[in-house]
C-alpha atoms as a PDB file:
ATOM      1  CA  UNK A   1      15.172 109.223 129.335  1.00  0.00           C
ATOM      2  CA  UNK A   2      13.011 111.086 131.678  1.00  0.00           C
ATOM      3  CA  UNK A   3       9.499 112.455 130.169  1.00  0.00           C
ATOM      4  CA  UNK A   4       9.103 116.087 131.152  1.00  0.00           C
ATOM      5  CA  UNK A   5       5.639 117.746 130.753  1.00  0.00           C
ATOM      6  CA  UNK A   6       4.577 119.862 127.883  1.00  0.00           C
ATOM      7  CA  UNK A   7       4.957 123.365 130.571  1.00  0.00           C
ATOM      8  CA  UNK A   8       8.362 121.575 131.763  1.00  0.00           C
ATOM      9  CA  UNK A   9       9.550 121.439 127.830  1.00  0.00           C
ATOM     10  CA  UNK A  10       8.211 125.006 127.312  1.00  0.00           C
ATOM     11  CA  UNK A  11      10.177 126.352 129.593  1.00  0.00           C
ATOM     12  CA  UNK A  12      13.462 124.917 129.631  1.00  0.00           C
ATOM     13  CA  UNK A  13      13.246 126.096 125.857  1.00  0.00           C
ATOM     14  CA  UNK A  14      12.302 129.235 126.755  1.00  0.00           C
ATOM     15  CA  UNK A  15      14.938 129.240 129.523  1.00  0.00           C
ATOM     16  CA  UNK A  16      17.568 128.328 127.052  1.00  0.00           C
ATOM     17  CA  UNK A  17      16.710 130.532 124.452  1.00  0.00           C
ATOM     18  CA  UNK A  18      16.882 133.429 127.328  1.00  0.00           C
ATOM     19  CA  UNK A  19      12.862 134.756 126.776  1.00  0.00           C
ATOM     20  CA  UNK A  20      12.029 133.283 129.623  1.00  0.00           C
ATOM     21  CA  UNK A  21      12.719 137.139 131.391  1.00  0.00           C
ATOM     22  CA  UNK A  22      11.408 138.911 128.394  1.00  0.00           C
ATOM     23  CA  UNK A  23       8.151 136.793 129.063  1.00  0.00           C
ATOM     24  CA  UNK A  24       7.555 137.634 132.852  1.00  0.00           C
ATOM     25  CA  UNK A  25       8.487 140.842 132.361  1.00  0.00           C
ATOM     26  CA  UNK A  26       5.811 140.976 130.187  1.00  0.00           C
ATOM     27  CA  UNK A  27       3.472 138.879 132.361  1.00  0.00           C
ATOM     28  CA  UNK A  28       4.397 141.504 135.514  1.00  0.00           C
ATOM     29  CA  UNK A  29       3.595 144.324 133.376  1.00  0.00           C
ATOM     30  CA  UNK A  30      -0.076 142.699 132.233  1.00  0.00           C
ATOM     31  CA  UNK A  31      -1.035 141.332 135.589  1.00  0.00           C
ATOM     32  CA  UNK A  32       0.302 143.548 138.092  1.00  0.00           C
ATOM     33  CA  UNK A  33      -3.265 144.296 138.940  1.00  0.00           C
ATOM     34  CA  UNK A  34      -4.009 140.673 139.706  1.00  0.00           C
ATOM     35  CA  UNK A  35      -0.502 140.719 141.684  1.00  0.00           C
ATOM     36  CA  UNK A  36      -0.730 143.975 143.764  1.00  0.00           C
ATOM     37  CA  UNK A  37      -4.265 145.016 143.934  1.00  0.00           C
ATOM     38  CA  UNK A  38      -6.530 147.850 141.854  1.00  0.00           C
ATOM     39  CA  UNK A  39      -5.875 150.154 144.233  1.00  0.00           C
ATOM     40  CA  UNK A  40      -1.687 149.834 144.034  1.00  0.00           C
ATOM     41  CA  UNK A  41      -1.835 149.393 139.524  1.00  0.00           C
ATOM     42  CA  UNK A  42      -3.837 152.322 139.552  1.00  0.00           C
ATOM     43  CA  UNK A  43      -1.063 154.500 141.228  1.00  0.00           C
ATOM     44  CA  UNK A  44       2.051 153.147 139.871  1.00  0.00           C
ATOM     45  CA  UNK A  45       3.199 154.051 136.632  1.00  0.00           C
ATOM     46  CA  UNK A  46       5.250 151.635 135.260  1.00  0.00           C
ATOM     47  CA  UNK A  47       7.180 148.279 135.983  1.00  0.00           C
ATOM     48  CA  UNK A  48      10.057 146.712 135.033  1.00  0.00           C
ATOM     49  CA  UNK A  49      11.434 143.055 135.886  1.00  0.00           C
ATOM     50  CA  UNK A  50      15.463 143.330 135.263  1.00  0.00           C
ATOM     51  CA  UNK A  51      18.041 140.306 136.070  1.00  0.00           C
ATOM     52  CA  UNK A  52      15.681 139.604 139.319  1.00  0.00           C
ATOM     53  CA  UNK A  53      14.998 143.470 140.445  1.00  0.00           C
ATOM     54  CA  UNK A  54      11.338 144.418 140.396  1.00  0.00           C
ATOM     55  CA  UNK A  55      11.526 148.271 139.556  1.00  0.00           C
ATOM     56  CA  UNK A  56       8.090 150.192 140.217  1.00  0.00           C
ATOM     57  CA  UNK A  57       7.441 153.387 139.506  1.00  0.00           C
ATOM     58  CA  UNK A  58       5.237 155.780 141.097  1.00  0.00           C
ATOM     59  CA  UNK A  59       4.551 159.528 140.958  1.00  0.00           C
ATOM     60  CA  UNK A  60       2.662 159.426 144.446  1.00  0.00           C
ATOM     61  CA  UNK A  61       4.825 160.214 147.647  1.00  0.00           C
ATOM     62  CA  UNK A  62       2.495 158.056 150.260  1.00  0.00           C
ATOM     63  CA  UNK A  63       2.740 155.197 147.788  1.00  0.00           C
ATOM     64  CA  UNK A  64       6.367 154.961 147.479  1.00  0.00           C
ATOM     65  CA  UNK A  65       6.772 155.299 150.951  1.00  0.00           C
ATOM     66  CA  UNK A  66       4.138 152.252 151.690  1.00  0.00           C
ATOM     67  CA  UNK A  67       5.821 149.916 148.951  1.00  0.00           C
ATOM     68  CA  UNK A  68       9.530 150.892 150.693  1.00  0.00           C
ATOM     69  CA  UNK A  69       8.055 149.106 153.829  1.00  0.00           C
ATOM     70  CA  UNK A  70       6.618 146.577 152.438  1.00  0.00           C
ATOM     71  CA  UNK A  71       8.866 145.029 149.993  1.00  0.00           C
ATOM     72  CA  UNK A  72       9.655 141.522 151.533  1.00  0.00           C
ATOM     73  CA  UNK A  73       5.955 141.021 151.128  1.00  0.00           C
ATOM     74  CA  UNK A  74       5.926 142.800 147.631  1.00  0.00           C
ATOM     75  CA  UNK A  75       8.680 140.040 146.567  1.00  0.00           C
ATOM     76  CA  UNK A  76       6.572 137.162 148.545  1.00  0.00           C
ATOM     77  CA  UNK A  77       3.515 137.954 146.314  1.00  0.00           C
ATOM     78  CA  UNK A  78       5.198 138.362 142.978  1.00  0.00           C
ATOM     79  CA  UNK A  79       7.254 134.929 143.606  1.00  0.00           C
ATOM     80  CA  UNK A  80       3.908 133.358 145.173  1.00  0.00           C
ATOM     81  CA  UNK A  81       2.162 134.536 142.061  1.00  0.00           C
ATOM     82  CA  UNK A  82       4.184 133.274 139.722  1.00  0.00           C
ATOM     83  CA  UNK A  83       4.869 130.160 141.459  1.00  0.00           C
ATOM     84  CA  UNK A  84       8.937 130.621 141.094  1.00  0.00           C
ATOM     85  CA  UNK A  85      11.682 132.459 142.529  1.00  0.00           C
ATOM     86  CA  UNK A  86      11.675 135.812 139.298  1.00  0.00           C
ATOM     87  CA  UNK A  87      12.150 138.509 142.176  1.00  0.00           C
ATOM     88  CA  UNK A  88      14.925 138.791 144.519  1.00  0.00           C
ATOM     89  CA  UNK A  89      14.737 142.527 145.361  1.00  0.00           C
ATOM     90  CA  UNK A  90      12.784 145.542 144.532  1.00  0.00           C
ATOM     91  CA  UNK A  91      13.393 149.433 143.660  1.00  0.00           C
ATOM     92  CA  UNK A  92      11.081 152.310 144.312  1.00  0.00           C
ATOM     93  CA  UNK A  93      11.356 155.150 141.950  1.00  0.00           C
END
């Protein structure tokens, strides 16, 4: 039998009890400043994390545009950031 780590047991629980999305949703949400910057949290009005799609919300033209551009890189942090692969594609709304 193979010993997993405490973090390696934590999350193949949560994993198989499916919170495991409901939680990084939840982490996006609460650390999207420490993901994107002050500057980007301040102008975007909410996020979502659904099945893999990163769905940000923003009310400020320039902004949208600017995250449209730069979504690879948008995915790149948020996977970088959370050290896994939780974001396959992103929406601008």
């Amino acid at each position: 039998m193979a010993m997993l780590s405490v973090g390696d047991s934590l999350n193949s629980f949560l994993r198989s009890a499916r919170w495991k999305s409901k939680i990084d949703e939840i982490r996006m949400k609460t650390e999207w400043e420490k993901i994107m910057g002050a500057t980007i949290a301040k102008y975007t009005t909410d996020v979502r994390l659904k099945e893999g799609v990163l769905i940000i919300t923003s009310d400020v033209g320039p902004l949208k545009q600017e995250l449209q551009f730069g979504k690879q890189q948008i995915i790149a942090n948020v996977n970088e950031y959370f050290k896994e692969t939780i974001v396959k594609d992103v929406v601008i709304k």
